[in-house]
N, C-alpha and C. Protein backbone atom coordinates (compact mmCIF):
# COMPACT_ATOMS: atom_id res chain seq x y z
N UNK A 1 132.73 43.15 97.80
CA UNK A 1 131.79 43.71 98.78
C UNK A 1 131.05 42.57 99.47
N UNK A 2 130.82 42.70 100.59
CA UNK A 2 129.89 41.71 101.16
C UNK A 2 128.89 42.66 101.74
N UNK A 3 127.78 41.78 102.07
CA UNK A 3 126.10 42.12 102.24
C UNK A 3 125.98 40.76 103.23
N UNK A 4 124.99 41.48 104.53
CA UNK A 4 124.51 40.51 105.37
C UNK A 4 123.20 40.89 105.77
N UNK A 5 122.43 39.92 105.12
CA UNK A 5 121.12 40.11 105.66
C UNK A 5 120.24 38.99 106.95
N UNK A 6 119.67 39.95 107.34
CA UNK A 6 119.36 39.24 108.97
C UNK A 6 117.40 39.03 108.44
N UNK A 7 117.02 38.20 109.46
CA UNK A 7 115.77 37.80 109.18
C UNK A 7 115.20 37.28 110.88
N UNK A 8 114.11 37.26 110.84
CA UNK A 8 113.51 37.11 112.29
C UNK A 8 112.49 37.62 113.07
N UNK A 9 112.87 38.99 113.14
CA UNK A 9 112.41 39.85 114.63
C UNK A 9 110.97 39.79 114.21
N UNK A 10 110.55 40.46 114.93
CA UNK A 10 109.04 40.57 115.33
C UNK A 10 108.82 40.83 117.27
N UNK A 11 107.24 40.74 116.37
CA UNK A 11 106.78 40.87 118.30
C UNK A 11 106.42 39.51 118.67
N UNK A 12 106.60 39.51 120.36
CA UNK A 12 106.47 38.40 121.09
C UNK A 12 106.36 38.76 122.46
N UNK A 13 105.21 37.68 123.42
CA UNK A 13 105.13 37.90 124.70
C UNK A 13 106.11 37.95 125.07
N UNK A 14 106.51 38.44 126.10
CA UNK A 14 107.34 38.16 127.47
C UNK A 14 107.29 35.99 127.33
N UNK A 15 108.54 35.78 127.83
CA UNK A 15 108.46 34.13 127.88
C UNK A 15 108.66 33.58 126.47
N UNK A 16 108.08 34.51 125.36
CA UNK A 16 108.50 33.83 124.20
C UNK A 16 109.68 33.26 123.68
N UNK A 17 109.64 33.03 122.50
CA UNK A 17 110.92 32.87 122.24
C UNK A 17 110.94 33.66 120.26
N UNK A 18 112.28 33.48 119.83
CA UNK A 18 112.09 33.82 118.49
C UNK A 18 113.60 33.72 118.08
N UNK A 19 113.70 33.30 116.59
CA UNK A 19 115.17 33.08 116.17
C UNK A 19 115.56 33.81 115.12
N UNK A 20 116.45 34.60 115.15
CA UNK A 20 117.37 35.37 114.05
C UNK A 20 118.30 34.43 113.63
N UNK A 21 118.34 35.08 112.15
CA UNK A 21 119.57 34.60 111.12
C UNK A 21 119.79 36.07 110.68
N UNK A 22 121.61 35.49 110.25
CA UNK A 22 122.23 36.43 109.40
C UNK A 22 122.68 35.82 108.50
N UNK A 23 122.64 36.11 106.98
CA UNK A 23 123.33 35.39 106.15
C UNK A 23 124.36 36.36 105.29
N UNK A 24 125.63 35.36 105.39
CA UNK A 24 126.47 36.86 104.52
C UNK A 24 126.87 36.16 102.93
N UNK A 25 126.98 37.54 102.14
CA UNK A 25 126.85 36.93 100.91
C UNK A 25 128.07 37.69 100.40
N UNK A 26 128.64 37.32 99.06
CA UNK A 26 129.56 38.91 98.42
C UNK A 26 131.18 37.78 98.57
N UNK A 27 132.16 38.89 98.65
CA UNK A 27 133.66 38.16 98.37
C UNK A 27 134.00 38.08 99.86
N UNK A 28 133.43 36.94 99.94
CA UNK A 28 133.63 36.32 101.47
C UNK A 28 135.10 35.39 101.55
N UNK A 29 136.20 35.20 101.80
CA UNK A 29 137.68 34.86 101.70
C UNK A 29 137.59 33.95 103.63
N UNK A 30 137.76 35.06 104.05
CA UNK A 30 137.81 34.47 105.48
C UNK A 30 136.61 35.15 106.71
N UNK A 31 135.54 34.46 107.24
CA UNK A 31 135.22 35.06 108.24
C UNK A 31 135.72 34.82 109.74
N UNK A 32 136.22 35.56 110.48
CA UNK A 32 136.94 35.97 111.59
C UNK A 32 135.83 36.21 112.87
N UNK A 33 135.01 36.34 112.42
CA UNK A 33 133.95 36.64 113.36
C UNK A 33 132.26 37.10 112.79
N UNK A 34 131.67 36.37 113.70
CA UNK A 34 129.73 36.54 113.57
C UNK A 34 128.92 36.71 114.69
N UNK A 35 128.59 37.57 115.27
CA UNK A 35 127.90 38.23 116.61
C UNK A 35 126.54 38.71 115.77
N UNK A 36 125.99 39.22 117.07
CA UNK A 36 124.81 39.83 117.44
C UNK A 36 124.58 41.27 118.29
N UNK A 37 124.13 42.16 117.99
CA UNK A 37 124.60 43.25 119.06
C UNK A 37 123.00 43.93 118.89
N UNK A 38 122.91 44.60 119.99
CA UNK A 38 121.53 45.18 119.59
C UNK A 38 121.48 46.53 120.47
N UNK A 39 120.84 47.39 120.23
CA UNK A 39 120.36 48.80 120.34
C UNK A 39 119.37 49.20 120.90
N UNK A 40 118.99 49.47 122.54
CA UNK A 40 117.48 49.84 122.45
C UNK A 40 117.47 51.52 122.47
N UNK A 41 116.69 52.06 122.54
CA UNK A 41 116.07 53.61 122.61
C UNK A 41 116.80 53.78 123.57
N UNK A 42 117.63 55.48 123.34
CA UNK A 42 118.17 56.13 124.36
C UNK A 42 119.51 55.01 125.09
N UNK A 43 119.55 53.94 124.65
CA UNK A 43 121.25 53.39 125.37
C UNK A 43 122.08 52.88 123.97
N UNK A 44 123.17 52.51 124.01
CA UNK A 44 124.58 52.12 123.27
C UNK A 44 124.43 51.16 122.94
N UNK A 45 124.53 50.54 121.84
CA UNK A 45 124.78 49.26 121.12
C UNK A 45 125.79 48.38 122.04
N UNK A 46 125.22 47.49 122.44
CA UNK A 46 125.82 46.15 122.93
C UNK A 46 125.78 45.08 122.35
N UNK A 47 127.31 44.03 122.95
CA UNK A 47 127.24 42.85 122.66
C UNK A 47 125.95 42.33 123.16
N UNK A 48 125.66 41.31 122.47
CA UNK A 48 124.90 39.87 122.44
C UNK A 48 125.47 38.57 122.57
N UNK A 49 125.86 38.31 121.54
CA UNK A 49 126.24 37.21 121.48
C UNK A 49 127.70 37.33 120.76
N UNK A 50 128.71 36.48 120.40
CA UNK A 50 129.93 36.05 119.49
C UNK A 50 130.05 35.10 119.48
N UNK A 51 130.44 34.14 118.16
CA UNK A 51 131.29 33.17 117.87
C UNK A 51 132.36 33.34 117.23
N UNK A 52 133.63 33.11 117.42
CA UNK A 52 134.46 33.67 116.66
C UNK A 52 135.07 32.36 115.79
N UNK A 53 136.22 32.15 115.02
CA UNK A 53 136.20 31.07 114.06
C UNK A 53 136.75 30.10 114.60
N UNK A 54 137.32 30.24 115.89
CA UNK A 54 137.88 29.32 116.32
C UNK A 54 137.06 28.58 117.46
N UNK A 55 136.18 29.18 117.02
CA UNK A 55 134.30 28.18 117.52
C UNK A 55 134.37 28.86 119.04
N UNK A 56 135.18 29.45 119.74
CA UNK A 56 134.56 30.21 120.86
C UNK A 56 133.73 31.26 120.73
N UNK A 57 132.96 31.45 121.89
CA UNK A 57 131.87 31.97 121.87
C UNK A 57 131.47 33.21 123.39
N UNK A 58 131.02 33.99 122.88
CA UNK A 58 131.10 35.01 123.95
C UNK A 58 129.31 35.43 124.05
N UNK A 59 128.94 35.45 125.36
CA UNK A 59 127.41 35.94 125.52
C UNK A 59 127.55 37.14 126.53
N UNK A 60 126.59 38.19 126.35
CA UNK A 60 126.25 39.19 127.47
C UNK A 60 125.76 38.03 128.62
N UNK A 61 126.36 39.14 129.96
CA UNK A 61 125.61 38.18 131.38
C UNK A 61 124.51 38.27 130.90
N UNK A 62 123.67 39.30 130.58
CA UNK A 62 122.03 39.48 130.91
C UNK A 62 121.56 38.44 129.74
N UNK A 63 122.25 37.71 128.60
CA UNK A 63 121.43 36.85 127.98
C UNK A 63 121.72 35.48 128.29
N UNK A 64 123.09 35.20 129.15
CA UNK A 64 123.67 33.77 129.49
C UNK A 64 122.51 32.78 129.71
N UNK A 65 122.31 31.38 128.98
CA UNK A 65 121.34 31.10 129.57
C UNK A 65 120.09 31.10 129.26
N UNK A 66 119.58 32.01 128.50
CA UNK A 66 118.08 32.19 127.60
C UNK A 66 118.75 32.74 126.20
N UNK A 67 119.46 32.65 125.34
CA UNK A 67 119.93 32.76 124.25
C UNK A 67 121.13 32.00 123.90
N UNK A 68 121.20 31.68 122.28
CA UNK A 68 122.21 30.30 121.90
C UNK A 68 122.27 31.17 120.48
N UNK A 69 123.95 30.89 120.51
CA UNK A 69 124.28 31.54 119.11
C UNK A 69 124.92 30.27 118.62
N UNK A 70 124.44 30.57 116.81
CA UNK A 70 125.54 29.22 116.43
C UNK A 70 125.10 29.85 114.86
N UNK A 71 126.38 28.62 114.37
CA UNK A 71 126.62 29.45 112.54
C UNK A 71 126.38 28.09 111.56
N UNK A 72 126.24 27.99 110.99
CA UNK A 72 126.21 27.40 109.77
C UNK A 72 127.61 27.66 108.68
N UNK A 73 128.78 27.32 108.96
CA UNK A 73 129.84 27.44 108.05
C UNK A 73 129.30 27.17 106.42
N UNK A 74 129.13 26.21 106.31
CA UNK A 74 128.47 26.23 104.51
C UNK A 74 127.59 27.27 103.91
N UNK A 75 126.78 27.54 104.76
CA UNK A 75 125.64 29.10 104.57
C UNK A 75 126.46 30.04 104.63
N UNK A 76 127.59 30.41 105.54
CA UNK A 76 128.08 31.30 105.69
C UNK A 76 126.66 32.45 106.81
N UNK A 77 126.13 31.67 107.47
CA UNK A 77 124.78 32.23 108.20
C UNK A 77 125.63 32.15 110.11
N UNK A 78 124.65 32.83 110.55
CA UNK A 78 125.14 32.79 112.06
C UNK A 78 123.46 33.06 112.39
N UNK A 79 123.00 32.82 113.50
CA UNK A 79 121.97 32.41 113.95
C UNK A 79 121.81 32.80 115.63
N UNK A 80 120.27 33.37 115.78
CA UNK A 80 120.53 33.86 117.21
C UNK A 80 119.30 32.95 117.71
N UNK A 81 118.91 32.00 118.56
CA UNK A 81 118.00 31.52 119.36
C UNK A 81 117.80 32.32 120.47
N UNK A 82 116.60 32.60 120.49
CA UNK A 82 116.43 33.80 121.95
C UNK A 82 115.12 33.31 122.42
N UNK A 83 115.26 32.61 123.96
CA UNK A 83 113.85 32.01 124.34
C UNK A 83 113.51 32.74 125.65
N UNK A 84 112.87 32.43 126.65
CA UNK A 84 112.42 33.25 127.96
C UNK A 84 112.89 34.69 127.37
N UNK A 85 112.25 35.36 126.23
CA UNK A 85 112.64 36.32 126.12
C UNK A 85 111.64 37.66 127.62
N UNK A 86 112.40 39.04 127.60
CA UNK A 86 112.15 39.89 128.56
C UNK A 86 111.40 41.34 128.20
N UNK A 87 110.61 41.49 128.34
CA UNK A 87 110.78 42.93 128.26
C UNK A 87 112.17 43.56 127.65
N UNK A 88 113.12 43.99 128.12
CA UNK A 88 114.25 44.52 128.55
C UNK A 88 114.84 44.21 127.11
N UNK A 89 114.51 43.01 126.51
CA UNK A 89 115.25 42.18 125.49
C UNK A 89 114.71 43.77 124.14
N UNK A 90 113.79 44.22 124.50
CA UNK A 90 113.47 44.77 123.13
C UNK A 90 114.32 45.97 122.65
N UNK A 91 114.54 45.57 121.52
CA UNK A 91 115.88 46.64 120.72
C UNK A 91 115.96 46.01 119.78
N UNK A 92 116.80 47.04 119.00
CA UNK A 92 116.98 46.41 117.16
C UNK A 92 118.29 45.50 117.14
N UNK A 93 118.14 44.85 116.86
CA UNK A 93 119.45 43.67 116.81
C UNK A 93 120.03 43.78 115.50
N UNK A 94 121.08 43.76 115.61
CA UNK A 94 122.30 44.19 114.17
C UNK A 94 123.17 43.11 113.99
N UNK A 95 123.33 42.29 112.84
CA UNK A 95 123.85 41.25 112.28
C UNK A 95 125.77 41.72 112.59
N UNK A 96 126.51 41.79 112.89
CA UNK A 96 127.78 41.90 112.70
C UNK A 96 128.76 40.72 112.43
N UNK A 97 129.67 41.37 111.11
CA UNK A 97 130.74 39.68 110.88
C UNK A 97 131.90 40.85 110.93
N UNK A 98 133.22 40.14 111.17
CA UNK A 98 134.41 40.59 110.56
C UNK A 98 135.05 39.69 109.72
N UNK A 99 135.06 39.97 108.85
CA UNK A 99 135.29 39.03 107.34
C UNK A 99 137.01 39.75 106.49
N UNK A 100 137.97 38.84 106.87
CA UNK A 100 139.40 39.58 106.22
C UNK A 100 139.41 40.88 107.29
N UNK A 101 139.36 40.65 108.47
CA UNK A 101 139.35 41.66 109.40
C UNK A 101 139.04 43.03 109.34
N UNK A 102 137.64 43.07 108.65
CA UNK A 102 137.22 43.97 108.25
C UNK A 102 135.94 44.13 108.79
N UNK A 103 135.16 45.09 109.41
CA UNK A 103 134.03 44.93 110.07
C UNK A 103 132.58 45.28 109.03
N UNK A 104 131.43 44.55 108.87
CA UNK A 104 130.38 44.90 108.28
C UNK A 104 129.21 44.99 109.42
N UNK A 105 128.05 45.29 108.81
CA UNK A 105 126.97 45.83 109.97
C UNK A 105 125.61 45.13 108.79
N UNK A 106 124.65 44.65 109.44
CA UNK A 106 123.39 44.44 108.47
C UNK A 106 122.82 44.89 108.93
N UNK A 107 121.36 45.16 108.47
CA UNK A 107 120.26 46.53 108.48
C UNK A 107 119.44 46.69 110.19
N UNK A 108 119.75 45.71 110.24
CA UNK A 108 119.07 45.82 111.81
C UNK A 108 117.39 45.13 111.55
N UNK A 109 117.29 44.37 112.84
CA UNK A 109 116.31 44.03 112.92
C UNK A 109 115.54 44.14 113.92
N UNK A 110 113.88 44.60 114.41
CA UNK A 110 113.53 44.87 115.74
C UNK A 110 113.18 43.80 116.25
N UNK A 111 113.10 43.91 117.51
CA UNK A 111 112.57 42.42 118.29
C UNK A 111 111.81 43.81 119.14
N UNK A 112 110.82 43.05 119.65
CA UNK A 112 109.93 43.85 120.34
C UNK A 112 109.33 42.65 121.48
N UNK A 113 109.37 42.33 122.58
CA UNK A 113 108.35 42.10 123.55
C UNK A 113 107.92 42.56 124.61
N UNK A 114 106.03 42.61 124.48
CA UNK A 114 105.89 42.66 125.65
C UNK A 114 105.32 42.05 126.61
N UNK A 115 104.70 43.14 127.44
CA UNK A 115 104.50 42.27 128.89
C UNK A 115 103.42 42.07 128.80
């Protein structure tokens, strides 16, 4: 079983900034992939961010630019830097890995800013 726990969110002005981690723990063999996706009220879970293992990396347009994803291979952690954060930015952000091509989800975390 693997377990990924995320750490971070909170509230913050508009302009702020704030950094998430995910750390995955359990019978970890191969990870294939470590993103970021987040949820606000009333719309669909979207990408954020991806790194996948072959170190490419995928961002939403709307964060290109004011957010930096990156992992820690020895932690087995993936990491979200989110600065000039927006209004708009606020939603629960969800840790996602695919590990042995298998997809997991961690508990979610809120980010909240406002104006």
């Amino acid at each position: 079983q693997v377990q990924l726990v995320e750490s971070g969110g909170g509230l913050v002005q508009a302009g702020g900034s704030l950094r998430l981690s995910c750390a995955a723990s359990g019978s970890i063999f191969s990870i294939n992939a470590m993103g970021w996706y987040r949820q606000a009220p009333g719309k669909q879970r979207e990408l954020v961010a991806q790194i996948i293992s072959d170190g490419s990396i995928n961002y939403a347009d709307s964060v290109k630019g004011r957010f930096t994803i990156s992992r820690d291979n020895a932690k087995n952690t993936v990491y979200l830097q989110m600065n000039s954060l927006k209004p708009e930015d606020t939603a629960v952000y969800y840790c996602r890995s695919v590990i042995s091509f298998r997809y997991y989800w961690g508990q979610g975390t809120q980010v909240t800013v406002s104006s």
